[in-house]
C-alpha atoms as a PDB file:
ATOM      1  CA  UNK A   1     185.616 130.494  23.708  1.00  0.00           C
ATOM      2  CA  UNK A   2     183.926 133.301  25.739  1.00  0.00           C
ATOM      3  CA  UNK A   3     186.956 134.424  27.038  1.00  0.00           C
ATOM      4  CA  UNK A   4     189.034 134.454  24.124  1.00  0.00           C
ATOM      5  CA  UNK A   5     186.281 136.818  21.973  1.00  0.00           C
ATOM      6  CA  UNK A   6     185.993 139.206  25.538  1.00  0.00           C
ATOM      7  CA  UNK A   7     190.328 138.898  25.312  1.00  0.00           C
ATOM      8  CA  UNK A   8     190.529 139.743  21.421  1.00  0.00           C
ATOM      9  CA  UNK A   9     187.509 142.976  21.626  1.00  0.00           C
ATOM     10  CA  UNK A  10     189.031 144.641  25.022  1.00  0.00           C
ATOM     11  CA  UNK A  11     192.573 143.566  24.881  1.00  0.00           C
ATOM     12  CA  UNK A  12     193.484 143.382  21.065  1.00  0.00           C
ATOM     13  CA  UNK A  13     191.413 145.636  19.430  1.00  0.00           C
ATOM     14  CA  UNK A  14     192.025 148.912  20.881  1.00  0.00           C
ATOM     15  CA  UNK A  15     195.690 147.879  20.463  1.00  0.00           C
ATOM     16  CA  UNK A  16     196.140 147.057  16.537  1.00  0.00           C
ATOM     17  CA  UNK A  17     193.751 150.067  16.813  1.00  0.00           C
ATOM     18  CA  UNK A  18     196.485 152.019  18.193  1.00  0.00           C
ATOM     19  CA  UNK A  19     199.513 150.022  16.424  1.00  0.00           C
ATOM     20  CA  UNK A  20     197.302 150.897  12.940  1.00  0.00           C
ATOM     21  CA  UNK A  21     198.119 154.740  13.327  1.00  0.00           C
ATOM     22  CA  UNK A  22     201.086 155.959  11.372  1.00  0.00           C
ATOM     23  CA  UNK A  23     203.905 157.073  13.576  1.00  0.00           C
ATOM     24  CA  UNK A  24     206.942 159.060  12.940  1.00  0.00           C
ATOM     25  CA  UNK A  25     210.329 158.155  13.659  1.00  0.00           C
ATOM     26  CA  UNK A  26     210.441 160.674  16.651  1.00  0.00           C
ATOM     27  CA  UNK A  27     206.928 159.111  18.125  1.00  0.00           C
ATOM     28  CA  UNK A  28     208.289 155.612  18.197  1.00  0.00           C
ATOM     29  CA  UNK A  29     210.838 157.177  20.971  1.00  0.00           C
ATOM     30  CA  UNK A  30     208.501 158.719  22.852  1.00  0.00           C
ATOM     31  CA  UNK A  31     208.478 158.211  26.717  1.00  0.00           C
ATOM     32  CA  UNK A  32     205.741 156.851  28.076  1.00  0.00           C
ATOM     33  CA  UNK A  33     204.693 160.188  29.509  1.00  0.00           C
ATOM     34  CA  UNK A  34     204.810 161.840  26.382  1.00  0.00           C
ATOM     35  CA  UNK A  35     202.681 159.589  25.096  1.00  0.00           C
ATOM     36  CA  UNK A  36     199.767 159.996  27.896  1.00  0.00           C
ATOM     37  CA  UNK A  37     200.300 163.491  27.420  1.00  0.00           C
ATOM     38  CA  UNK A  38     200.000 163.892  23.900  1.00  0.00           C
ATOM     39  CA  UNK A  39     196.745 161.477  23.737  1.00  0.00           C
ATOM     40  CA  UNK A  40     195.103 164.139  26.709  1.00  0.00           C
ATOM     41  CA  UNK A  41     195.949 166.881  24.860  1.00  0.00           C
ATOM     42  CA  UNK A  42     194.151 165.336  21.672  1.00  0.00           C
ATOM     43  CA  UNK A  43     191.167 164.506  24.095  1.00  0.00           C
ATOM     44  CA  UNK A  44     191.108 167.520  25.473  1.00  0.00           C
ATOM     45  CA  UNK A  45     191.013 169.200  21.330  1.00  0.00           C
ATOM     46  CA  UNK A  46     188.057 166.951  20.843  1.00  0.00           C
ATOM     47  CA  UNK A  47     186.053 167.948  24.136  1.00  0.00           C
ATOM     48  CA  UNK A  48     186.364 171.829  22.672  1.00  0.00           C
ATOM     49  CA  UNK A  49     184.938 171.032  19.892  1.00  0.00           C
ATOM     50  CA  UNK A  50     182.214 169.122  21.029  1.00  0.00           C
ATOM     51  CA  UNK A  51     181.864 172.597  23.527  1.00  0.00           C
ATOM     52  CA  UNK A  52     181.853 174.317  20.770  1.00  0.00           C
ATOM     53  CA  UNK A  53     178.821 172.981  19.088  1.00  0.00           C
ATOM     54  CA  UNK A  54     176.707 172.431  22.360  1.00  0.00           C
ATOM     55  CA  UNK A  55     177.170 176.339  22.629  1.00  0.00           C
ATOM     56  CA  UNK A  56     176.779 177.803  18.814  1.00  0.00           C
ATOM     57  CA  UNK A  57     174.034 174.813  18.268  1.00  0.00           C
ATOM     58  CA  UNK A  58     172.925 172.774  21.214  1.00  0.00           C
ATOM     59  CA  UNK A  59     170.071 174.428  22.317  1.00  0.00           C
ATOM     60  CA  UNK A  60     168.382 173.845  18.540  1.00  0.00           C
ATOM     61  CA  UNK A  61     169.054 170.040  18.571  1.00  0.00           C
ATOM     62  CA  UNK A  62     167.880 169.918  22.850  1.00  0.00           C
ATOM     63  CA  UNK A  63     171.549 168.940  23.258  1.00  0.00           C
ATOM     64  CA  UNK A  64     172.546 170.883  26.262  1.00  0.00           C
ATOM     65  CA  UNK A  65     175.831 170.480  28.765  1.00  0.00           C
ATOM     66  CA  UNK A  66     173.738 167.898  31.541  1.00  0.00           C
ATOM     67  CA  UNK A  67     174.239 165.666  28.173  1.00  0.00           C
ATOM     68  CA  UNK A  68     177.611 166.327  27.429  1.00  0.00           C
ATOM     69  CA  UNK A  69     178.620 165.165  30.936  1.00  0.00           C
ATOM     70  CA  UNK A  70     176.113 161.942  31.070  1.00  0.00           C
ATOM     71  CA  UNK A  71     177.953 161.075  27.875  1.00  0.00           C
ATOM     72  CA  UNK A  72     181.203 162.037  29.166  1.00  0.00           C
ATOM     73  CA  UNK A  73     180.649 160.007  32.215  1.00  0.00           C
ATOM     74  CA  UNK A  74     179.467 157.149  30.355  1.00  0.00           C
ATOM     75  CA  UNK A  75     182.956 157.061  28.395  1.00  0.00           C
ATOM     76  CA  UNK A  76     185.223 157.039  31.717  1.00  0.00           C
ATOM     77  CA  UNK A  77     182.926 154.171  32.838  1.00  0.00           C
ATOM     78  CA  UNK A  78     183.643 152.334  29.646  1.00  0.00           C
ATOM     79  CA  UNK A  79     187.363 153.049  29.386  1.00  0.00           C
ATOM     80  CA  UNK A  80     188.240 153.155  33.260  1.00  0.00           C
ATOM     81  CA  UNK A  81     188.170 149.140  32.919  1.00  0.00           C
ATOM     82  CA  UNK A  82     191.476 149.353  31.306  1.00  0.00           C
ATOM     83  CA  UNK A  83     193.226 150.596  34.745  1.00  0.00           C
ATOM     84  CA  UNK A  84     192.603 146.998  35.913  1.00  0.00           C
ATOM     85  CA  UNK A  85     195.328 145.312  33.990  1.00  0.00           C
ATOM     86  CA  UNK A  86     198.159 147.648  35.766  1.00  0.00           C
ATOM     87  CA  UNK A  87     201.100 148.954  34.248  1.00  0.00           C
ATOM     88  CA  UNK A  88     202.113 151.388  31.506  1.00  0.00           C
ATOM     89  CA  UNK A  89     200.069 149.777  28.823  1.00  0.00           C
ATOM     90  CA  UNK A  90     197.072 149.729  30.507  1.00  0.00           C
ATOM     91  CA  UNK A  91     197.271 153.512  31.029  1.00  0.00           C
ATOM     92  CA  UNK A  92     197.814 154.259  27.463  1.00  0.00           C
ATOM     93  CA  UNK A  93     194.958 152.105  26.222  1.00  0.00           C
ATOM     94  CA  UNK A  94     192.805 154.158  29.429  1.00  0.00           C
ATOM     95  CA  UNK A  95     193.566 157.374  27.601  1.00  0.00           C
ATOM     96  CA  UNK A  96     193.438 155.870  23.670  1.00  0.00           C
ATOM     97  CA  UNK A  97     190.001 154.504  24.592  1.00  0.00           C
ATOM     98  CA  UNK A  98     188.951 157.899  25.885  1.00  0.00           C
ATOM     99  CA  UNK A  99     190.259 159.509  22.938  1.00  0.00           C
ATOM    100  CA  UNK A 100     188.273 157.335  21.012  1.00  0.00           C
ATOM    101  CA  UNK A 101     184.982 157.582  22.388  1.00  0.00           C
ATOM    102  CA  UNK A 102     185.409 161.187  22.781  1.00  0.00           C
ATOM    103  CA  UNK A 103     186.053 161.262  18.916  1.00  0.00           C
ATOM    104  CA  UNK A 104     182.936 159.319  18.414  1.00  0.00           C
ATOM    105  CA  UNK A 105     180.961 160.949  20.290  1.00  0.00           C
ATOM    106  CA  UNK A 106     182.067 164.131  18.143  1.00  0.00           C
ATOM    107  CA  UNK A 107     180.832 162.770  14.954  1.00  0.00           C
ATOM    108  CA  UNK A 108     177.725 161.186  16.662  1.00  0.00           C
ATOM    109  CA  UNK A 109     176.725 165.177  17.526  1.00  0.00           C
ATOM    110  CA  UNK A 110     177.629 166.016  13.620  1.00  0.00           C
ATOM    111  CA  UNK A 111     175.845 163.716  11.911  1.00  0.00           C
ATOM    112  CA  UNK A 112     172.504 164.084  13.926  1.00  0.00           C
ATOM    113  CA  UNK A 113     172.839 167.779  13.501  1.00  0.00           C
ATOM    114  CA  UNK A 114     173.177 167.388  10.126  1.00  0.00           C
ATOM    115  CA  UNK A 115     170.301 164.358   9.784  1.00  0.00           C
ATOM    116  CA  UNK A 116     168.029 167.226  11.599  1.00  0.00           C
ATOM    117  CA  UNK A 117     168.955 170.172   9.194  1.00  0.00           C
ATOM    118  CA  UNK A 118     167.862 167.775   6.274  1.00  0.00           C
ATOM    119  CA  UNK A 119     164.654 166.989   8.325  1.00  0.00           C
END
């Protein structure tokens, strides 16, 4: 039973999470490369913006760059498991769980800025 609940949250779940997004007609031909590249590039938008606020804001919430790269760090640790499973596949759902966390991560800084502004 263990093993099919630790299947269904790493395996399944980040990919109905992916399979959930709309997609165009031209994104459903995309090459495997494309697809890496396009989730990177998204990544990458989502790490400037987090840069962003650590530099207009961070030093009035004590967030500061040393924990932008612990949390950073702690996200390729989570997601690098994916590499395991070899292949194609497992690449995308690397980068797609990056993505994600990265996104998180995003609204985690948000909302405690916010949550401190109303403090």
């Amino acid at each position: 039973m263990k093993k099919i609940t630790i299947y269904y949250l790493f395996i399944l779940c980040p990919l109905l999470s992916i399979a959930s997004e709309k997609m165009s007609h031209d994104s459903i031909k995309s090459s495997h490369p494309d697809m890496v590249a396009s989730i990177q590039i998204e990544t990458e938008k989502m790490e400037n913006k987090i840069k962003h606020e650590i530099n207009r804001k961070g030093n009035a919430y004590n967030i500061n760059y040393d924990y932008y790269k612990y949390q950073r760090q702690a996200i390729f640790e989570k997601c690098v498991i994916y590499s395991s499973l070899g292949g194609q596949v497992a690449e995308i759902l690397e980068n797609q769980c990056e993505l994600d966390e990265v996104t998180e991560f995003y609204k985690f800084i948000k909302t405690y800025m916010a949550s401190a502004d109303n403090n």
